[in-house]
C-alpha atoms as a PDB file:
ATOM      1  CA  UNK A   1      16.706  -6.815   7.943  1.00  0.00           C
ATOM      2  CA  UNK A   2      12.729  -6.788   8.299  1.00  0.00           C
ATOM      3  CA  UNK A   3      11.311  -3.506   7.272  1.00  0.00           C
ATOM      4  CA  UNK A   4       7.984  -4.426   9.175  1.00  0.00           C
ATOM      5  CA  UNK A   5       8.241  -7.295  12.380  1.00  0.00           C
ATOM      6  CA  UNK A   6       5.037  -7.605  14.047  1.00  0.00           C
ATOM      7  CA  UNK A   7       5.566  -9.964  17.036  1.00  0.00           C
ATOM      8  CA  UNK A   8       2.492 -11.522  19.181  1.00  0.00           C
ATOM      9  CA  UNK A   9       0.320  -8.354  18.121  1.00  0.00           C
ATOM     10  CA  UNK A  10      -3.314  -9.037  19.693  1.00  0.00           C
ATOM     11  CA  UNK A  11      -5.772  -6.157  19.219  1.00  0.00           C
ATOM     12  CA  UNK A  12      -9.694  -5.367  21.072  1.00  0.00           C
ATOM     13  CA  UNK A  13     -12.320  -3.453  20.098  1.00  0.00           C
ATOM     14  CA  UNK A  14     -13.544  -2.287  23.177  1.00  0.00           C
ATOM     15  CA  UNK A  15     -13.887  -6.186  25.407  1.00  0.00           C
ATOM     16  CA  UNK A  16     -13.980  -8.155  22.210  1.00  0.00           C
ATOM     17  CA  UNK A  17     -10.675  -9.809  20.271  1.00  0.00           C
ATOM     18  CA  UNK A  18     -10.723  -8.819  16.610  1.00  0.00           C
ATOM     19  CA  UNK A  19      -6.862 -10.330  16.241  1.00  0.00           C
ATOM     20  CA  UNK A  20      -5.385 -12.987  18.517  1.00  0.00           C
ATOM     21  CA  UNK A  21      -1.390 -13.444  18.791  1.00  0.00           C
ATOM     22  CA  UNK A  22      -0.581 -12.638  14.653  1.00  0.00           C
ATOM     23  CA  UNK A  23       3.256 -13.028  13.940  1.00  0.00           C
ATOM     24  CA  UNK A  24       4.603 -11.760  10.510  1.00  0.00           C
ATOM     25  CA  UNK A  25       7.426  -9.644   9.226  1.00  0.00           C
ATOM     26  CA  UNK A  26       8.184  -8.366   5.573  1.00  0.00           C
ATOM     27  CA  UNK A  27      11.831  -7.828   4.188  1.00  0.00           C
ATOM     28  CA  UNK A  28      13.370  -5.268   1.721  1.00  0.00           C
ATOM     29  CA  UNK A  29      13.110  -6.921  -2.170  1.00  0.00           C
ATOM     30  CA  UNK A  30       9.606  -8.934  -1.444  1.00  0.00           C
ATOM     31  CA  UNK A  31       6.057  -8.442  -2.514  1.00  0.00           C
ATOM     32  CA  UNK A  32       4.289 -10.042  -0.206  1.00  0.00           C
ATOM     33  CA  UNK A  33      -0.311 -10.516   0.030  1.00  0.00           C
ATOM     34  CA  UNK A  34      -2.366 -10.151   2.589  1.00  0.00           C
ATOM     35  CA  UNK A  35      -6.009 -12.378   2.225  1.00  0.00           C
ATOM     36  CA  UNK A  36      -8.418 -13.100   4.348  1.00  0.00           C
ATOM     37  CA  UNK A  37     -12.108 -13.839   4.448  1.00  0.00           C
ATOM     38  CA  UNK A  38     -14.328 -10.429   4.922  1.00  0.00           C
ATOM     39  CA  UNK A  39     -14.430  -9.697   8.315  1.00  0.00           C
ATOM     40  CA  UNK A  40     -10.778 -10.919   8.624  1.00  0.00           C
ATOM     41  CA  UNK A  41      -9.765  -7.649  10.168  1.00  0.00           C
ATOM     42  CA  UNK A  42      -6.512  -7.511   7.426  1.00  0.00           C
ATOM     43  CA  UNK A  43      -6.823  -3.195   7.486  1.00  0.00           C
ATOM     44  CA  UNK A  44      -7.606  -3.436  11.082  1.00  0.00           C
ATOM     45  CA  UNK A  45      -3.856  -5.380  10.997  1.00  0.00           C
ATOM     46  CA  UNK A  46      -2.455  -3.113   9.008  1.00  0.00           C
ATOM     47  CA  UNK A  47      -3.680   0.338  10.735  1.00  0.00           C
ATOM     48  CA  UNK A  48      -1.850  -1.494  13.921  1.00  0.00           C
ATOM     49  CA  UNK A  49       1.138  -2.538  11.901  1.00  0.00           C
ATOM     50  CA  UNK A  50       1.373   1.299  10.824  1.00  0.00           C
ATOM     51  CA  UNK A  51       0.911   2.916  14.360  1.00  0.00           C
ATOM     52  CA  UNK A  52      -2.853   3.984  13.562  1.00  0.00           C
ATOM     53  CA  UNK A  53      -4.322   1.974  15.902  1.00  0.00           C
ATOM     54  CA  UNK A  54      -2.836   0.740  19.289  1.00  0.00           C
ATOM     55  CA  UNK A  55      -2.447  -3.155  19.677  1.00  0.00           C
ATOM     56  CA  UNK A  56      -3.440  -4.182  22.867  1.00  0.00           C
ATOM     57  CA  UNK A  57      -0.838  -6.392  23.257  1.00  0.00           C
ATOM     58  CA  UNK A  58       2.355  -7.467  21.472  1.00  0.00           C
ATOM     59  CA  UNK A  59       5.611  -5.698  19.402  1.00  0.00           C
ATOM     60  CA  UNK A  60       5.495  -3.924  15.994  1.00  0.00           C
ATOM     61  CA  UNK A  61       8.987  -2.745  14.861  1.00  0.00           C
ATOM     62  CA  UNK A  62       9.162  -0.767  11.494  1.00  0.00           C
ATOM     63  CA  UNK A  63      12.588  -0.266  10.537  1.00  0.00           C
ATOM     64  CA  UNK A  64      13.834   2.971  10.881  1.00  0.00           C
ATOM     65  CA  UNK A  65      16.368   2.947   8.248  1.00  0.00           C
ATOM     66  CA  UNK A  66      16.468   1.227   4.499  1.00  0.00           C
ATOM     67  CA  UNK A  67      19.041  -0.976   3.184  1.00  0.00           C
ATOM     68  CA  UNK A  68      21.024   1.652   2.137  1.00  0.00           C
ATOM     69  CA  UNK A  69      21.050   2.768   5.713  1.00  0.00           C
ATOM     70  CA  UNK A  70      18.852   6.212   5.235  1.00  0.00           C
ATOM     71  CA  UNK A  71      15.336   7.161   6.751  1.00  0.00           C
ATOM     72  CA  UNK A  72      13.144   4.847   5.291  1.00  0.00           C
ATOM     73  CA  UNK A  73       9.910   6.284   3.565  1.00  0.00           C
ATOM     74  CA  UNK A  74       6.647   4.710   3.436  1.00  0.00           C
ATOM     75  CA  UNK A  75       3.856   4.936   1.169  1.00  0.00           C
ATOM     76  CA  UNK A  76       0.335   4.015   2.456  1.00  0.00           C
ATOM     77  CA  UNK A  77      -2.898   3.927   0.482  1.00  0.00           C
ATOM     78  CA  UNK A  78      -5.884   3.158   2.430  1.00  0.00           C
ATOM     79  CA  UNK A  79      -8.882   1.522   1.234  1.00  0.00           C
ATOM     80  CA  UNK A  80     -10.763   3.912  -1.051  1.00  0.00           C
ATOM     81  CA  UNK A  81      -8.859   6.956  -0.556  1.00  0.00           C
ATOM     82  CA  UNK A  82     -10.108   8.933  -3.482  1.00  0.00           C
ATOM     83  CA  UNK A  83     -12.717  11.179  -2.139  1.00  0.00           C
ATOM     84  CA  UNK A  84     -12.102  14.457  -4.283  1.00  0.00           C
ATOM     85  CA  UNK A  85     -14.912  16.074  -4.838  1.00  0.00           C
ATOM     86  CA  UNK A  86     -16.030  18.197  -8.231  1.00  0.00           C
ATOM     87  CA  UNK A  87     -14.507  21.343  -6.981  1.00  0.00           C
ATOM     88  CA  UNK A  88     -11.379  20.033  -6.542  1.00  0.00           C
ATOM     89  CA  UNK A  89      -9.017  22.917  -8.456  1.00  0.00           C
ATOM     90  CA  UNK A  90      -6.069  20.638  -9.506  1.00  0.00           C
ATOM     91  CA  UNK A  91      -5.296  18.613 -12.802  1.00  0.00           C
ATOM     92  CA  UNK A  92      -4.378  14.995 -12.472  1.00  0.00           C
ATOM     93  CA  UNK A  93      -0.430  16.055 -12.949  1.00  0.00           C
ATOM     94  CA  UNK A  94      -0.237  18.834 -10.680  1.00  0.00           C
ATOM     95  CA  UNK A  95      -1.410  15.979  -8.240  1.00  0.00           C
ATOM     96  CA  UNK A  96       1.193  13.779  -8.805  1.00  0.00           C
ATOM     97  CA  UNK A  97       3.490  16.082  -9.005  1.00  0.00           C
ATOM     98  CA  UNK A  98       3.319  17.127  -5.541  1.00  0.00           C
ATOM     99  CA  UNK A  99       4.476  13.576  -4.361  1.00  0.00           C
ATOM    100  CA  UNK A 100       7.812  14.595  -6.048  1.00  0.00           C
ATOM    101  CA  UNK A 101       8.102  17.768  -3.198  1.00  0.00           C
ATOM    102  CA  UNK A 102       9.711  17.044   0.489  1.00  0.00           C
ATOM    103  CA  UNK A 103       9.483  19.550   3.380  1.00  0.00           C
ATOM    104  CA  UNK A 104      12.669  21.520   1.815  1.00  0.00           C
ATOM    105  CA  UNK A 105      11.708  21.478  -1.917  1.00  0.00           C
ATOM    106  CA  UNK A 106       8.459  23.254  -1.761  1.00  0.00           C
ATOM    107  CA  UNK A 107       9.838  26.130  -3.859  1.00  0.00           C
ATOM    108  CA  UNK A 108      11.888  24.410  -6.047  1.00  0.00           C
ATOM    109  CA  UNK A 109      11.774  23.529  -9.536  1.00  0.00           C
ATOM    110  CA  UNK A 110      11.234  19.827 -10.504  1.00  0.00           C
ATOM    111  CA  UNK A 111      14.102  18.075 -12.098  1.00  0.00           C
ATOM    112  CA  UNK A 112      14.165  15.941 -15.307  1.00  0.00           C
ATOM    113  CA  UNK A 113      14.339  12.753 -12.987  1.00  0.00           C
ATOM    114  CA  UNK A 114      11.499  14.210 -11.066  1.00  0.00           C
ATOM    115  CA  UNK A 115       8.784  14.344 -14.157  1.00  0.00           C
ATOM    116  CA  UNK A 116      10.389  11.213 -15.226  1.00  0.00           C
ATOM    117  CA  UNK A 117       9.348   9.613 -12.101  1.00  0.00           C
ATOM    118  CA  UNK A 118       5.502  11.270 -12.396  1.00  0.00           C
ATOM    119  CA  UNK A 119       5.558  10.240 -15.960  1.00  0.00           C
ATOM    120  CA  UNK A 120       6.250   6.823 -15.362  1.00  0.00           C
ATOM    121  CA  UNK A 121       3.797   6.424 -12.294  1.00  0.00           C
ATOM    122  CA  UNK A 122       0.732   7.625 -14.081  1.00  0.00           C
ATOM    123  CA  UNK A 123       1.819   5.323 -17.257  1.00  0.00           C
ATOM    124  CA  UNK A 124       1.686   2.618 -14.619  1.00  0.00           C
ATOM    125  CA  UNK A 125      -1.448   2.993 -13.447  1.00  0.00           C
ATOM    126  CA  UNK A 126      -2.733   4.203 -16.894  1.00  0.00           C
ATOM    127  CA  UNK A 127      -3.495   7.646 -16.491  1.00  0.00           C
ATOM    128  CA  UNK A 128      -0.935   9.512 -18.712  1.00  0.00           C
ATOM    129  CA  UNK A 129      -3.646  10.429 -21.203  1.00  0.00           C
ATOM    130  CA  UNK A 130      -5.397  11.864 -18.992  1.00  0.00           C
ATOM    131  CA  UNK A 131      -2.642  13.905 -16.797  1.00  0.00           C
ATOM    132  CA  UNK A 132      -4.461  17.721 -17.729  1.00  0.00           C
ATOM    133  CA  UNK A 133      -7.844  16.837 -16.918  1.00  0.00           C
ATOM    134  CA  UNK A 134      -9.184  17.923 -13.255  1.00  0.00           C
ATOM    135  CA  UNK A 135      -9.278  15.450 -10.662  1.00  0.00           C
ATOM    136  CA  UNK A 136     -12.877  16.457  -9.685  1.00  0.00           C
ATOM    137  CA  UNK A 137     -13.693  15.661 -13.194  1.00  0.00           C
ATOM    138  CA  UNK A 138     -12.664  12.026 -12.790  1.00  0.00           C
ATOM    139  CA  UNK A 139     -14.694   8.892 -12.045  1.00  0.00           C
ATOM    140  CA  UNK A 140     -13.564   7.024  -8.209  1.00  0.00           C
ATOM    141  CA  UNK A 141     -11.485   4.136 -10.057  1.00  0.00           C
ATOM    142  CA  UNK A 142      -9.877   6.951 -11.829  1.00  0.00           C
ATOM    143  CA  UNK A 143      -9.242   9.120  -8.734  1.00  0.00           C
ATOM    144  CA  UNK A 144      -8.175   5.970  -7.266  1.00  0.00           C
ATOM    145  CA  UNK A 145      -5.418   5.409  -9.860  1.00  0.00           C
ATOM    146  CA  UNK A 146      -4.196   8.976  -9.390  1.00  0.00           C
ATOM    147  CA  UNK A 147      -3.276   8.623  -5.837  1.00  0.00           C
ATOM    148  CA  UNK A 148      -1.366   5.278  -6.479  1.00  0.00           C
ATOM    149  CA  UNK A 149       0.305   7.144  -9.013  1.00  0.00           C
ATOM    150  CA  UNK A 150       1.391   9.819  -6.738  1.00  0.00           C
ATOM    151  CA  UNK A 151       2.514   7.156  -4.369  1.00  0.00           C
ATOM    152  CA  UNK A 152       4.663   5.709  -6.763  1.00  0.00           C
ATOM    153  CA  UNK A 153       5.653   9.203  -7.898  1.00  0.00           C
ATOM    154  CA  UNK A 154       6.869   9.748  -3.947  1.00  0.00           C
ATOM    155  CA  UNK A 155       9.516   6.657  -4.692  1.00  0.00           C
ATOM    156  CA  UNK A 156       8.880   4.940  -0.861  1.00  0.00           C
ATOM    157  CA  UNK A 157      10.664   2.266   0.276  1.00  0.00           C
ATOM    158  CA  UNK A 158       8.364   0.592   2.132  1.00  0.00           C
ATOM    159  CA  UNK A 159       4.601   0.506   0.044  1.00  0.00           C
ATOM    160  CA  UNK A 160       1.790  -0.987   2.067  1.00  0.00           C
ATOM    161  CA  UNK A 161      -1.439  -0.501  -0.088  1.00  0.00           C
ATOM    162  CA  UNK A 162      -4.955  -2.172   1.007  1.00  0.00           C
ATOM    163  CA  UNK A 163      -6.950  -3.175  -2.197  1.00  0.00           C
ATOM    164  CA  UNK A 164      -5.194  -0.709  -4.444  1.00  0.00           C
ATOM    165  CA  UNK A 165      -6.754  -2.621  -7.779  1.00  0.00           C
ATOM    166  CA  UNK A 166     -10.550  -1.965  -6.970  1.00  0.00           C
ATOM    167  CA  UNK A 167     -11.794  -0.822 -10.072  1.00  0.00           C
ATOM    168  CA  UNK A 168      -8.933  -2.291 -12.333  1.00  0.00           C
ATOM    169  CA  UNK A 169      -9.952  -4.616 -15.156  1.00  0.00           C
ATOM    170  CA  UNK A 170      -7.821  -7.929 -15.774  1.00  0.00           C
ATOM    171  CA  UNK A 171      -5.027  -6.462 -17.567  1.00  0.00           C
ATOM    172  CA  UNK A 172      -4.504  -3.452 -15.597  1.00  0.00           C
ATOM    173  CA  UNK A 173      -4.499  -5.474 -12.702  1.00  0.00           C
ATOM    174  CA  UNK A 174      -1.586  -7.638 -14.122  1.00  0.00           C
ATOM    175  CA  UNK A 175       0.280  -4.560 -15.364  1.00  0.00           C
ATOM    176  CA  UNK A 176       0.108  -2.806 -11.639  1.00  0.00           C
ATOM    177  CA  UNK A 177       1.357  -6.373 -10.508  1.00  0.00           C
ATOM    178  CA  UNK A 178       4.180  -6.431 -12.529  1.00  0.00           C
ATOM    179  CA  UNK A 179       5.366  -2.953 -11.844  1.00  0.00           C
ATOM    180  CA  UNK A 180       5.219  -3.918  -8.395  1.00  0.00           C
ATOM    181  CA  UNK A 181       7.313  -6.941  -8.679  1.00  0.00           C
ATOM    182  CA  UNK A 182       9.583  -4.727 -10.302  1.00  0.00           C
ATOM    183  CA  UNK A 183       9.920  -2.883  -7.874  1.00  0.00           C
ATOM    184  CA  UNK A 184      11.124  -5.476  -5.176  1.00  0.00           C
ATOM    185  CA  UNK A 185      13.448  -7.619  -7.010  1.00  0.00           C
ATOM    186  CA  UNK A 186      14.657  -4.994  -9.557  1.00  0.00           C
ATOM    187  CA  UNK A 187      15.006  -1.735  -6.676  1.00  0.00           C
ATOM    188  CA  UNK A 188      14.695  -3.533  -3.650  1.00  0.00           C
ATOM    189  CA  UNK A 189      11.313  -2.104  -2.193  1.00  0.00           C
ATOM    190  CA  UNK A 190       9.201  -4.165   0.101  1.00  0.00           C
ATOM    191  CA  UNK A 191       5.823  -4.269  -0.701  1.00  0.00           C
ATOM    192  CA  UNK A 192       2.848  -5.293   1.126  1.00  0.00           C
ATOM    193  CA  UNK A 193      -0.741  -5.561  -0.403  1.00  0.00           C
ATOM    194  CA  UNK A 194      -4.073  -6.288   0.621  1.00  0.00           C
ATOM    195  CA  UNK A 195      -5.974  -8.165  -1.779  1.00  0.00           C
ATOM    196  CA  UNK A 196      -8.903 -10.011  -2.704  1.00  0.00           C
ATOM    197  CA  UNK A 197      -7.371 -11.672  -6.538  1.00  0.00           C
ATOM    198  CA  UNK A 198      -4.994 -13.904  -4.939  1.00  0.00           C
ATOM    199  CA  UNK A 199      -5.366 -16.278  -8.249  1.00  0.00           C
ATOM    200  CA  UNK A 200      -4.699 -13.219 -10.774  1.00  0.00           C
ATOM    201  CA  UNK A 201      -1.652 -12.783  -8.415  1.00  0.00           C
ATOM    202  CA  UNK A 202       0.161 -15.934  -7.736  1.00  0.00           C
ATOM    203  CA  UNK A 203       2.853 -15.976 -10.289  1.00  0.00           C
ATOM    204  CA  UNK A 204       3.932 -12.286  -9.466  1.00  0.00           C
ATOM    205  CA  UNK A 205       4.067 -12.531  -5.540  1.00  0.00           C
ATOM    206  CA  UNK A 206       6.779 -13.564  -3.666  1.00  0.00           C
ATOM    207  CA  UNK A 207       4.764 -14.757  -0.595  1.00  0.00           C
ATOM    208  CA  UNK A 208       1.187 -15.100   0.720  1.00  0.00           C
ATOM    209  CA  UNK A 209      -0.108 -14.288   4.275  1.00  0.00           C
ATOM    210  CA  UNK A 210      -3.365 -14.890   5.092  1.00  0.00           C
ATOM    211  CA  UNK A 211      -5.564 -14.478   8.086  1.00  0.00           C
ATOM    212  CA  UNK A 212      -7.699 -17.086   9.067  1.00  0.00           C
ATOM    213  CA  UNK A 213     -10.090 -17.483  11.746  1.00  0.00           C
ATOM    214  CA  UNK A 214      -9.739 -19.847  15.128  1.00  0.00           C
ATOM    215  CA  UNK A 215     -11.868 -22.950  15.420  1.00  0.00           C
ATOM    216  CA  UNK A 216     -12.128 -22.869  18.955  1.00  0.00           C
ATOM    217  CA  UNK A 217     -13.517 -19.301  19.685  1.00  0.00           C
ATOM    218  CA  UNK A 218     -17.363 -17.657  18.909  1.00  0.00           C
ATOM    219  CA  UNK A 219     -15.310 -14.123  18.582  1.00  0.00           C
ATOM    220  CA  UNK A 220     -13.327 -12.661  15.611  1.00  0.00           C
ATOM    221  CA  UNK A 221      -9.897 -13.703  16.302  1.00  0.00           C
ATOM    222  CA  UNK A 222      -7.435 -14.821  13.563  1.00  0.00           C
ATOM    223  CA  UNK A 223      -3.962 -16.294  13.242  1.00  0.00           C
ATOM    224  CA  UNK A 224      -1.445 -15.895  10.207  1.00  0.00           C
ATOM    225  CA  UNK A 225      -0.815 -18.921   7.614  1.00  0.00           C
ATOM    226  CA  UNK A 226       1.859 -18.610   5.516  1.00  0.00           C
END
């Protein structure tokens, strides 16, 4: 089953094409890139792909169930989320934390699995050391970490994240890929990432999409090359 199937999507800005007929799909238990030059319009795919933005033409399905046949979940992270500012009253766990809490658990206690979970997502991004400190204290690669980390914490099955490494130095980089990579083939998540380090990548991916733009037209429009 494809947990995203985007079909003939085409998508204006007002009277002029930004993406032209793009075709791709991503399964359960792959991590899969999106590249493209700048300009390529890869969030503007993605914000249509999620139901943010309206395509003009074309189908988007995203599944409604996982492969275990329950409501999937999906975990987003935009481009540059982390805009805390100094005020902001909670530490770095209490953050996290809160990705462990659905509609019904507000006012329950967390379980052992549950700061297991939290623990492990802010060792993954490398921010357990720093788990009491207040967000509005951090620095915006550090406030960036924290909110993977709670998306991790959240346990999705479906992770879309657009440039979630800005910030990250080499090693980091390959840490957060290999944690993802875990996390398709070892727990069957499908994972879909826009990035710009598609050489630091390339041994931990399972398949590359990139957007590319038409020869024939003066306007933005792109096409998908797997």
């Amino acid at each position: 089953m494809h947990y995203i199937d985007v079909k003939n999507l085409t998508f204006y800005y007002g009277e002029e094409p930004v993406l032209e007929d793009i075709s791709y799909y991503v399964d359960p238990g792959e991590f899969v890139i999106l590249t493209g030059e700048n300009g390529a319009a890869k969030s503007t795919l993605i914000r249509n792909t999620l139901g943010l933005l309206k395509p003009t033409s074309g189908e988007v399905t995203l599944a409604k169930t996982n492969a275990d046949g329950n409501k999937i979940s999906i975990g987003y992270i935009p481009q540059q989320i982390a805009s805390f500012n100094a005020g902001f009253p909670s530490t770095v766990l209490e953050l996290v934390q809160s990705g462990r809490y659905s509609r019904d658990r507000w006012f329950k206690r967390l379980t052992k699995l549950d700061h297991e979970h939290v623990e492990k997502a802010l060792r993954s991004v490398g921010m357990w050391d720093m788990r009491k400190k207040r967000i509005g204290e951090l620095s915006g690669g550090q406030k960036q970490r924290i909110c993977l980390a709670r998306v991790f914490a959240t346990d999705p099955d479906l992770f879309i994240l657009d440039e979630p490494t800005t910030g990250m130095d080499e090693q980091s980089r390959r840490d957060f890929y290999e944690l993802l990579r875990h996390n398709a083939h070892e727990h069957n998540k499908a994972i879909l990432m826009i990035t710009h380090d598609h050489e630091d990548i390339k041994e931990y991916m399972d398949r590359h999409i990139h957007l590319v733009r038409k020869e024939d037209s003066e306007w933005r429009c792109f096409h998908i090359r797997s």
